[in-house]
N, C-alpha and C. Protein backbone atom coordinates (compact mmCIF):
# COMPACT_ATOMS: atom_id res chain seq x y z
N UNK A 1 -19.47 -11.66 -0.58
CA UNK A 1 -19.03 -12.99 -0.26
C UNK A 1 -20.04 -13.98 -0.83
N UNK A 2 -20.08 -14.83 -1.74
CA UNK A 2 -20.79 -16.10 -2.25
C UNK A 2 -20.89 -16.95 -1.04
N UNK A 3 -22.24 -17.09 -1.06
CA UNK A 3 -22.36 -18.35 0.05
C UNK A 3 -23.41 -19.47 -0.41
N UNK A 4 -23.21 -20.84 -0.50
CA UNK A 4 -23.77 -22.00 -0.87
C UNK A 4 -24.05 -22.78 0.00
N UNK A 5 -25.29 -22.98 0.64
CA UNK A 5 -25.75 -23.94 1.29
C UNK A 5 -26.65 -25.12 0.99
N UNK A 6 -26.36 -26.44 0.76
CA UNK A 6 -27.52 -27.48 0.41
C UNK A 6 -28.01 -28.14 1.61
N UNK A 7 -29.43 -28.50 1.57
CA UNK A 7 -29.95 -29.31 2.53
C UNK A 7 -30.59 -30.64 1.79
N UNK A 8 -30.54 -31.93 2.38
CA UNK A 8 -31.29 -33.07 1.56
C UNK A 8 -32.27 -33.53 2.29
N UNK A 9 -33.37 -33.46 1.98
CA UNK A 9 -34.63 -34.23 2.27
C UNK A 9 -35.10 -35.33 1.89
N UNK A 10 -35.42 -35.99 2.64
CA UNK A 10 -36.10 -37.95 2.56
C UNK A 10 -37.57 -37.60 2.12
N UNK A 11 -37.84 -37.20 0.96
CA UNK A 11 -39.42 -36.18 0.59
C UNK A 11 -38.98 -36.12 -0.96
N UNK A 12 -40.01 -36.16 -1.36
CA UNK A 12 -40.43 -35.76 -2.71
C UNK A 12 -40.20 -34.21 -2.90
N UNK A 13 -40.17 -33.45 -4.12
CA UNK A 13 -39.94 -32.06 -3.94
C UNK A 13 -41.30 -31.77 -3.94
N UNK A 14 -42.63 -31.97 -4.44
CA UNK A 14 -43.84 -31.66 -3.72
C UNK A 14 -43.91 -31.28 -2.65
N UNK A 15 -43.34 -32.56 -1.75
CA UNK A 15 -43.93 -32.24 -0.09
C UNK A 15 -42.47 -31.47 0.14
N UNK A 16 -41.48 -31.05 -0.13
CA UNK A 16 -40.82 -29.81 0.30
C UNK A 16 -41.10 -28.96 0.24
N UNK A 17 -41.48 -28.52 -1.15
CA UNK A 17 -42.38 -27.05 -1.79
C UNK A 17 -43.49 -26.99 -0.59
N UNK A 18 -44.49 -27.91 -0.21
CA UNK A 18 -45.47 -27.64 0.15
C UNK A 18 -45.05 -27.08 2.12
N UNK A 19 -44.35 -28.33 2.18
CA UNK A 19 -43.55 -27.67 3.50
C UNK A 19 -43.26 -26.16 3.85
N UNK A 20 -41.87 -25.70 2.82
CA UNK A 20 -41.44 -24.48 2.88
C UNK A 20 -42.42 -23.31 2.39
N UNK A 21 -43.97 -23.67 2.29
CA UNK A 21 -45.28 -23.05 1.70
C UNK A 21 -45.99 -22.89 3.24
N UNK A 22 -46.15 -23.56 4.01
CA UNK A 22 -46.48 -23.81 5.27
C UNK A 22 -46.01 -22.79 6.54
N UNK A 23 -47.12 -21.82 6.66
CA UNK A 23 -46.73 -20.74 7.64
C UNK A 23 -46.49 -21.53 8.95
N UNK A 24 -46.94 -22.33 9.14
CA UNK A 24 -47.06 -23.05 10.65
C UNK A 24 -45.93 -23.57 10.57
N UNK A 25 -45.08 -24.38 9.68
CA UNK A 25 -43.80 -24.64 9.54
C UNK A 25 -42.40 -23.52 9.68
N UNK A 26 -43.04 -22.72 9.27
CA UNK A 26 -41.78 -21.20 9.50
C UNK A 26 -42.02 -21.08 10.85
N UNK A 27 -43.03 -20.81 11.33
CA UNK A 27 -43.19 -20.42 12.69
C UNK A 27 -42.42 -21.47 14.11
N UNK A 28 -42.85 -23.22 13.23
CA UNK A 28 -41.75 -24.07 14.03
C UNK A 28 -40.59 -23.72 14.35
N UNK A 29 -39.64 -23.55 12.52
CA UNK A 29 -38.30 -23.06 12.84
C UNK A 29 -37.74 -22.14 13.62
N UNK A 30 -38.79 -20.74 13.70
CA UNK A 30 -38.69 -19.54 14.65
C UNK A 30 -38.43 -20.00 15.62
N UNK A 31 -39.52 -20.82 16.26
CA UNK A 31 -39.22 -21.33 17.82
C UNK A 31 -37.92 -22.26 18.17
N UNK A 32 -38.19 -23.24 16.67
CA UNK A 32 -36.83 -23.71 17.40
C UNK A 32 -35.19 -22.87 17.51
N UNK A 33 -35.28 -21.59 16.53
CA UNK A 33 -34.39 -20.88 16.98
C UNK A 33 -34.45 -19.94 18.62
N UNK A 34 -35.83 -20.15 18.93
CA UNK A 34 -35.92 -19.56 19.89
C UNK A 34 -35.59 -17.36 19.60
N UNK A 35 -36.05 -17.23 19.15
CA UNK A 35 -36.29 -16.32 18.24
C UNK A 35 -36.91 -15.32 19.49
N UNK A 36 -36.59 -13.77 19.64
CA UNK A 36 -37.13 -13.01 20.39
C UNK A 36 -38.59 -12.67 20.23
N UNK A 37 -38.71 -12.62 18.38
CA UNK A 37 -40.15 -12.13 18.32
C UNK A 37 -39.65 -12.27 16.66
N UNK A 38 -41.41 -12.53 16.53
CA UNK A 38 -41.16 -13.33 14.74
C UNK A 38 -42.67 -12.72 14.12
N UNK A 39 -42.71 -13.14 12.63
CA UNK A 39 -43.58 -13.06 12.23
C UNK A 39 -43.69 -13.67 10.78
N UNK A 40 -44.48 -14.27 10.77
CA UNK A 40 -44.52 -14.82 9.42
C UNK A 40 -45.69 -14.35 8.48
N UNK A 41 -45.00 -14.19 6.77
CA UNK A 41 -46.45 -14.33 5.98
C UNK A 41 -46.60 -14.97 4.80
N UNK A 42 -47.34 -15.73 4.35
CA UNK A 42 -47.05 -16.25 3.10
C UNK A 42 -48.86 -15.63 2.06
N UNK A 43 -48.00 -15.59 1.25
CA UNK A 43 -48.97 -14.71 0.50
C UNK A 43 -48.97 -15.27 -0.72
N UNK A 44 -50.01 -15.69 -1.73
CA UNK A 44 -50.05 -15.89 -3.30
C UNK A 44 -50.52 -14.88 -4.16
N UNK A 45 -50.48 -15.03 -5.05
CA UNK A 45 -50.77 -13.76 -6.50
C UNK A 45 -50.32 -14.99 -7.60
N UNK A 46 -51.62 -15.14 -8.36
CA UNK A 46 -51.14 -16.14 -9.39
C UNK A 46 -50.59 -17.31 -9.40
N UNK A 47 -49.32 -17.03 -9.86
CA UNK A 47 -48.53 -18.33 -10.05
C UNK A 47 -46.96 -17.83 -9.14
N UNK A 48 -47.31 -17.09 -8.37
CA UNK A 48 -46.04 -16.38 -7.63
C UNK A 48 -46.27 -16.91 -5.96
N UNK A 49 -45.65 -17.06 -5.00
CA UNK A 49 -45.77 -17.49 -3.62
C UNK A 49 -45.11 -16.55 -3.04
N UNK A 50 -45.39 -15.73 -2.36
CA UNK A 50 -44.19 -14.85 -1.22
C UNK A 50 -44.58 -15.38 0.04
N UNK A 51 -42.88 -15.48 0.70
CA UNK A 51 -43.17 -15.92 1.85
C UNK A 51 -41.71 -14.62 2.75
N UNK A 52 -42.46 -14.28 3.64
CA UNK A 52 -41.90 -13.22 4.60
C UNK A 52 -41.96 -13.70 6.16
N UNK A 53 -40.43 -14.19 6.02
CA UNK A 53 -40.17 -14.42 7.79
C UNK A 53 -39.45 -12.97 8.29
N UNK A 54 -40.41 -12.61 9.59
CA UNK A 54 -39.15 -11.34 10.01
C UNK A 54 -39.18 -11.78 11.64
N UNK A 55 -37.82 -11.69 11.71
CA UNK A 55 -37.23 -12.57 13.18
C UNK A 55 -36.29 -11.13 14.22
N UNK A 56 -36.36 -11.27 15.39
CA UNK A 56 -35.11 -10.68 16.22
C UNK A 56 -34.57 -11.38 16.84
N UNK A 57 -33.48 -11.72 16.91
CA UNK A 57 -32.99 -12.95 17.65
C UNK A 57 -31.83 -11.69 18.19
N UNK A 58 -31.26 -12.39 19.34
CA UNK A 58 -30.22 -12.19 20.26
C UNK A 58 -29.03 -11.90 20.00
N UNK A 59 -27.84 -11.46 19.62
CA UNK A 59 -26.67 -10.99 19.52
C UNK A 59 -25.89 -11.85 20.49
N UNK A 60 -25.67 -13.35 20.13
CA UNK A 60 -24.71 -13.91 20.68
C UNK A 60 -23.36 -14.04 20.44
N UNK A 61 -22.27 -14.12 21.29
CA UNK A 61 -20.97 -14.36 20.78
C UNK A 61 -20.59 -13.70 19.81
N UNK A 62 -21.01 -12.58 19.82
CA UNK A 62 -20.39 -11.72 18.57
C UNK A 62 -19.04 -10.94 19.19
N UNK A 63 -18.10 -10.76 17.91
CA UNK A 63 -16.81 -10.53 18.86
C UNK A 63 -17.00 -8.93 18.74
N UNK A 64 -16.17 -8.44 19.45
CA UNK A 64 -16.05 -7.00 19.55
C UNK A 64 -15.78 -6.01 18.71
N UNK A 65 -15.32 -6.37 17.67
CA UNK A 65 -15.01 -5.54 17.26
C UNK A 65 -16.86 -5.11 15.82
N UNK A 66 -17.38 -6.61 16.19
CA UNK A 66 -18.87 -6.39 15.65
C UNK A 66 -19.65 -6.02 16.35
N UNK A 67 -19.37 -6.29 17.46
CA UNK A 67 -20.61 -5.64 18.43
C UNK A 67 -21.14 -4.22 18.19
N UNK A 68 -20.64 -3.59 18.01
CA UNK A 68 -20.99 -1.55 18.02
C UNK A 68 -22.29 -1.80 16.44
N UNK A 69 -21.34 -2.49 15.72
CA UNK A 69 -22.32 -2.39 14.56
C UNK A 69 -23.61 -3.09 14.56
N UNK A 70 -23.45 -4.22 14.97
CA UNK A 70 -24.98 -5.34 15.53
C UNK A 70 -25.83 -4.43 16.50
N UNK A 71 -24.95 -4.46 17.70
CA UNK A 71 -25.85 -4.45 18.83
C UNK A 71 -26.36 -5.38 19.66
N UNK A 72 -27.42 -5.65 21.00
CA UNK A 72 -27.68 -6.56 21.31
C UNK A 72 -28.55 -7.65 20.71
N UNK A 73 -28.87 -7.37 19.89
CA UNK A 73 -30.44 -7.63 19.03
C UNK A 73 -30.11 -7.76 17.84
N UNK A 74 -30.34 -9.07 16.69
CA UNK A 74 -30.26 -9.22 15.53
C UNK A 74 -31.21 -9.07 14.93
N UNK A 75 -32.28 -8.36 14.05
CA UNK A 75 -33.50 -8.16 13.55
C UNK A 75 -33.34 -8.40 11.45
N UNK A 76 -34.21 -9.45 11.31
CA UNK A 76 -33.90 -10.14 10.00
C UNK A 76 -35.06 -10.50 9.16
N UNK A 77 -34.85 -9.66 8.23
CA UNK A 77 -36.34 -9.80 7.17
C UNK A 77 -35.41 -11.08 5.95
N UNK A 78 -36.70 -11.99 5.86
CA UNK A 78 -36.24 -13.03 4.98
C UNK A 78 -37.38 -12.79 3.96
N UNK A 79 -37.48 -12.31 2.17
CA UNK A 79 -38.24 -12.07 2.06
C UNK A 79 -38.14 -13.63 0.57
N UNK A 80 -38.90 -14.52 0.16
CA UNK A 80 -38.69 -15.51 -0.90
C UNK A 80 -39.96 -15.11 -1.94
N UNK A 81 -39.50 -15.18 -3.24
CA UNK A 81 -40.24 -14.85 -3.89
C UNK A 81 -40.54 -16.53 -4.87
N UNK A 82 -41.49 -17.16 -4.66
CA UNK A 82 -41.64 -18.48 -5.03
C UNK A 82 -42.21 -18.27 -6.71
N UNK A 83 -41.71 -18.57 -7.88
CA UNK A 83 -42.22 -18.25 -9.11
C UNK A 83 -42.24 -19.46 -10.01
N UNK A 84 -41.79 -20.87 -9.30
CA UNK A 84 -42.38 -21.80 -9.47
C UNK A 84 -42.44 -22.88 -8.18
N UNK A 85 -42.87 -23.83 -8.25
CA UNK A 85 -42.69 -24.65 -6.94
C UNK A 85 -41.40 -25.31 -6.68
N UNK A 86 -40.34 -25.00 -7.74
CA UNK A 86 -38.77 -25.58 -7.84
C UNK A 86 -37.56 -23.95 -7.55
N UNK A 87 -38.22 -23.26 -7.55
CA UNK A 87 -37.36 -21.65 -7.49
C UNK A 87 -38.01 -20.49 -6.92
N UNK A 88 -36.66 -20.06 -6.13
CA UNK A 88 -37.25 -18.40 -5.75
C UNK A 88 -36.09 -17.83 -5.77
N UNK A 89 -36.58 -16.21 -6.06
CA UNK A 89 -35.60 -15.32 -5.74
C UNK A 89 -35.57 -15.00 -4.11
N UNK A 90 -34.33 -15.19 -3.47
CA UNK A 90 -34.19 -14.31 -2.06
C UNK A 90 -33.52 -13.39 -1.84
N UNK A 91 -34.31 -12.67 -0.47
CA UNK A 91 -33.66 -11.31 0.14
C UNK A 91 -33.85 -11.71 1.48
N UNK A 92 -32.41 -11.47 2.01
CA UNK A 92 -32.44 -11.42 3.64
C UNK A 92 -32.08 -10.19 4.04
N UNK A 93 -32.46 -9.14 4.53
CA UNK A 93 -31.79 -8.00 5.03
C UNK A 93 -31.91 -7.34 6.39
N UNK A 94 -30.98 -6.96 6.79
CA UNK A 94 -30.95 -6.87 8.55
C UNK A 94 -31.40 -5.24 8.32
N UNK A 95 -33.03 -4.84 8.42
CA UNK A 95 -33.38 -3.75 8.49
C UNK A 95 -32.43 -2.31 9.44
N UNK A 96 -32.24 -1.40 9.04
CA UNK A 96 -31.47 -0.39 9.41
C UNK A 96 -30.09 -0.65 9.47
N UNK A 97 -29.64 -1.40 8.67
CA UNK A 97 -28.08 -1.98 8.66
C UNK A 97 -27.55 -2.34 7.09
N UNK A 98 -26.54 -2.00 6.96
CA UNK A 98 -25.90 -1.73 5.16
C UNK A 98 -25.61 -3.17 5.50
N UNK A 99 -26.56 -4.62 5.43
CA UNK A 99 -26.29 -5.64 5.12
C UNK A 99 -27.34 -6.35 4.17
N UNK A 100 -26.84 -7.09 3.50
CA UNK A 100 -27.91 -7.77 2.74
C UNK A 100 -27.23 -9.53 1.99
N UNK A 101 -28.37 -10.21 2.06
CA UNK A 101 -28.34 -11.23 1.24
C UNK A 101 -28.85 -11.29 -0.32
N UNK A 102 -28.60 -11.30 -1.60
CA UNK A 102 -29.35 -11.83 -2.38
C UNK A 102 -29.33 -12.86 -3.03
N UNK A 103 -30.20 -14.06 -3.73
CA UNK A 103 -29.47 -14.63 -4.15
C UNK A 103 -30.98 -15.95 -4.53
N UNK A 104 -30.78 -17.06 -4.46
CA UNK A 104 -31.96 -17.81 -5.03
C UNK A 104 -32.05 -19.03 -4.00
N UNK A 105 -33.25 -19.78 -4.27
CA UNK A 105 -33.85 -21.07 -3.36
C UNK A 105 -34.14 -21.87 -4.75
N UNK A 106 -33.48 -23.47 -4.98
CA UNK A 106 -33.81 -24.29 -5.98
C UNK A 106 -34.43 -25.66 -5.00
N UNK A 107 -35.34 -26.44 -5.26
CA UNK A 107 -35.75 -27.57 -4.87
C UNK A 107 -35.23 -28.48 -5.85
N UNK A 108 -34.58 -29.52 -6.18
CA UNK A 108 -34.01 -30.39 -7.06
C UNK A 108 -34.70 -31.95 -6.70
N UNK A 109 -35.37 -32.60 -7.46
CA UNK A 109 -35.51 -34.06 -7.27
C UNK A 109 -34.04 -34.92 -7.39
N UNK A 110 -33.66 -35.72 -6.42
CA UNK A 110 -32.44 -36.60 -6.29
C UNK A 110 -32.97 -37.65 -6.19
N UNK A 111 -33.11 -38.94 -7.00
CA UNK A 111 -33.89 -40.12 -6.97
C UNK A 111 -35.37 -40.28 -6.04
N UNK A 112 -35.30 -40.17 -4.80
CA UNK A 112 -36.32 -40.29 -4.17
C UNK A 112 -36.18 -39.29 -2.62
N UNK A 113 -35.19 -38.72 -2.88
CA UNK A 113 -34.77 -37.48 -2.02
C UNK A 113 -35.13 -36.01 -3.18
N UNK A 114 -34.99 -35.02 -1.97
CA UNK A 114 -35.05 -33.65 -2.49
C UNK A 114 -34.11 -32.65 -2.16
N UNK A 115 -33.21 -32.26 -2.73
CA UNK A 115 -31.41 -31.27 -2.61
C UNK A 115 -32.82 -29.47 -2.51
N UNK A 116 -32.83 -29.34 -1.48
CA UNK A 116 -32.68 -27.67 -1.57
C UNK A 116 -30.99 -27.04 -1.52
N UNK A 117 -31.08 -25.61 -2.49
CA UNK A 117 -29.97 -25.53 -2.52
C UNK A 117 -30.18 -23.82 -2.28
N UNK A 118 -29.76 -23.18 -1.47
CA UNK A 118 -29.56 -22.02 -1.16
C UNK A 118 -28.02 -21.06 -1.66
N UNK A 119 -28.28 -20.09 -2.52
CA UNK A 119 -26.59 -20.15 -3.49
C UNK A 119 -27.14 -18.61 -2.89
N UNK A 120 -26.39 -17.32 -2.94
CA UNK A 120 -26.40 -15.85 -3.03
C UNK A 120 -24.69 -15.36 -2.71
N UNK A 121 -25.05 -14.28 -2.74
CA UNK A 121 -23.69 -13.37 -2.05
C UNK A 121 -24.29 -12.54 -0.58
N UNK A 122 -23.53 -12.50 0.25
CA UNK A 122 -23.58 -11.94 0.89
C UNK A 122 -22.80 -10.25 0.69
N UNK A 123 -23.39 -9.65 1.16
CA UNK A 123 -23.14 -7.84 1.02
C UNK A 123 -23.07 -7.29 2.76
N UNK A 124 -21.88 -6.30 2.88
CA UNK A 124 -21.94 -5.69 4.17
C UNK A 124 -21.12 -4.25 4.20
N UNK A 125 -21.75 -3.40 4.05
CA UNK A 125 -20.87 -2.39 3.50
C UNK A 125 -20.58 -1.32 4.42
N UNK A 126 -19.72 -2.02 4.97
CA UNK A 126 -19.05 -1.09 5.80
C UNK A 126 -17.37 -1.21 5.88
N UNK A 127 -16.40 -0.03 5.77
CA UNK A 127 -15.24 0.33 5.69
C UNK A 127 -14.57 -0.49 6.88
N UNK A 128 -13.43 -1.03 6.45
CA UNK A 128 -12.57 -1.98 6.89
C UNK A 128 -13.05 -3.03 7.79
N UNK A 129 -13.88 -3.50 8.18
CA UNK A 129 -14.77 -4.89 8.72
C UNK A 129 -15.97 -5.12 7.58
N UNK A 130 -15.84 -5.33 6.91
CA UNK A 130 -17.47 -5.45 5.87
C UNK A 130 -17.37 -7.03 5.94
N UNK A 131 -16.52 -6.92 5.46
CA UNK A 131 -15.55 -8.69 4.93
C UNK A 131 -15.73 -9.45 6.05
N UNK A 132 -15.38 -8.70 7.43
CA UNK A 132 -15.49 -9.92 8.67
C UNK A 132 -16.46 -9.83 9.20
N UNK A 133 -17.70 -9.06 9.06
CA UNK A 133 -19.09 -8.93 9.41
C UNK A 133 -19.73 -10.19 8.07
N UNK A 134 -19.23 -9.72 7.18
CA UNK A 134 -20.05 -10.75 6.19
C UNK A 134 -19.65 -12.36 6.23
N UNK A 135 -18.54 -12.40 7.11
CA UNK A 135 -18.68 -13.72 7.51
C UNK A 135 -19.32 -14.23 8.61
N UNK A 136 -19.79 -13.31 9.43
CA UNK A 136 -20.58 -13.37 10.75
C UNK A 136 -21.63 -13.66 10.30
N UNK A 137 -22.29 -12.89 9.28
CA UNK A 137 -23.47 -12.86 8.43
C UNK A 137 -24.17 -14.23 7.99
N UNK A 138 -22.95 -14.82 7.54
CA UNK A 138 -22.82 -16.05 6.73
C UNK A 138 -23.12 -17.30 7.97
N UNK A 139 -22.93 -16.77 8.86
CA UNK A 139 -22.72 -18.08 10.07
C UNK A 139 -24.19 -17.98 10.01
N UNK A 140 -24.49 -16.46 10.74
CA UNK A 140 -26.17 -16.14 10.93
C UNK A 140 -27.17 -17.38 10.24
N UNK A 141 -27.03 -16.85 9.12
CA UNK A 141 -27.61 -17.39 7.90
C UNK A 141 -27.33 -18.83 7.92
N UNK A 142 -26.09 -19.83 8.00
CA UNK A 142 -26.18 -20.80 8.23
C UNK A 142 -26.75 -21.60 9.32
N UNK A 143 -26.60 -21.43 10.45
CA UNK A 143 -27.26 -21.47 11.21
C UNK A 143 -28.61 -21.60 11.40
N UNK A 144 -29.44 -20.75 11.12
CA UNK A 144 -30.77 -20.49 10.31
C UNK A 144 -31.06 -22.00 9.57
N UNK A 145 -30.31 -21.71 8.62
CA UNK A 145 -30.73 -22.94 7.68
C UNK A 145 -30.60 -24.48 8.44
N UNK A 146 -29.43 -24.20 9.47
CA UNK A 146 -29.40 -25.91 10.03
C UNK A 146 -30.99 -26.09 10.83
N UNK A 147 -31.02 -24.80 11.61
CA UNK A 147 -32.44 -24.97 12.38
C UNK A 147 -33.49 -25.36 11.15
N UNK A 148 -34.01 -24.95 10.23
CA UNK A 148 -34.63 -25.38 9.46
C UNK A 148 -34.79 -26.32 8.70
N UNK A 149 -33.65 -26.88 8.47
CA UNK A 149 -33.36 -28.49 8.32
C UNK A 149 -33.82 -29.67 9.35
N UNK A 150 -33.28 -29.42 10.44
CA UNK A 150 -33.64 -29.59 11.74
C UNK A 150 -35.09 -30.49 12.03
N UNK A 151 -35.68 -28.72 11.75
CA UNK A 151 -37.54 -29.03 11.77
C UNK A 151 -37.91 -29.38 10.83
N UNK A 152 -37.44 -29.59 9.41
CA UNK A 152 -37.71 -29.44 8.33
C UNK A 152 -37.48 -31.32 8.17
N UNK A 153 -36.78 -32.07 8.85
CA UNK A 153 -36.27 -33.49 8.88
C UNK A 153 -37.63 -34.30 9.81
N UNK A 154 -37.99 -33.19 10.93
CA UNK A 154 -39.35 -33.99 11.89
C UNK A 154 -40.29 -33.46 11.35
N UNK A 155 -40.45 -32.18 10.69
CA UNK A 155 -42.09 -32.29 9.58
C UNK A 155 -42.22 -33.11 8.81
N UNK A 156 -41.14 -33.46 7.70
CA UNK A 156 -41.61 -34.06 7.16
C UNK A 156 -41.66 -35.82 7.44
N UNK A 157 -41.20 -36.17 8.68
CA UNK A 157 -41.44 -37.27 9.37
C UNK A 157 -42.48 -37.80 9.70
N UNK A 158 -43.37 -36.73 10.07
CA UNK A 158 -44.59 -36.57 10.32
C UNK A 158 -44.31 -36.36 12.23
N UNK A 159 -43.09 -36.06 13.22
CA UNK A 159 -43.06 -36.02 14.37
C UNK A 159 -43.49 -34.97 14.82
């Protein structure tokens, strides 16, 4: 399933890059998802940035016929591979589960705003629900991103 998400920031793409560079900033979003248990890492090598959020969040409102496959507990490695301060490659993958995200992170200058744009496919491979898990997937993941927008609108506010 292709999934496209943009977010716009009142920021320069500097102070976005430098934002979404900011372990203390991932760790905000965690909380404000309210997140069971998290961990963040951001790591450099060169001219490369990795940044590794791994989250468990709660199994809400999931309908039944997903439940058996989830469980109570959502557990989610976000792994970004930063290879300039405008692009990364991403991986989201729900460890011990045939699901996965791949796909890229662009920062774009828009006059005096900044367009992050989150583009991938979603993957769920499992026989006759894959398709309606990977739209569950897709919420997950959106979701995610609104919280991070969210915090991502009062960091860079300075609130």
């Amino acid at each position: 399933m292709r999934f496209v998400h943009e977010m716009r920031y009142a920021a320069t793409v500097d102070e976005v890059a430098a934002m979404l560079a900011d372990p203390a900033f991932r760790e905000e979003v965690c909380a404000h998802q309210q997140v069971l248990d998290s961990s963040v890492s951001v790591t450099g090598e060169g001219d490369t940035l990795t940044v590794v959020v791994e989250q468990v969040q709660e199994a809400r409102g999931i309908p039944s016929y997903a439940q058996k496959f989830i469980g109570d507990r959502i557990a989610i490695t976000q792994r970004e591979t930063w290879r300039s301060a405008t692009s990364a490659d991403l991986d989201i993958v729900v460890p011990g589960k045939p699901a996965r995200m791949t796909g890229t992170l662009t920062l774009l200058a828009d006059g005096d705003e900044t367009v992050e744009t989150l583009a991938g496919e979603l993957k769920v491979s499992v026989p006759l629900i894959g398709g309606r898990i990977e739209e569950l997937m897709g919420d997950v993941v959106r979701l995610a991103l609104d919280a991070e927008y969210a915090v991502g609108q009062r960091w860079l506010a300075g609130d």
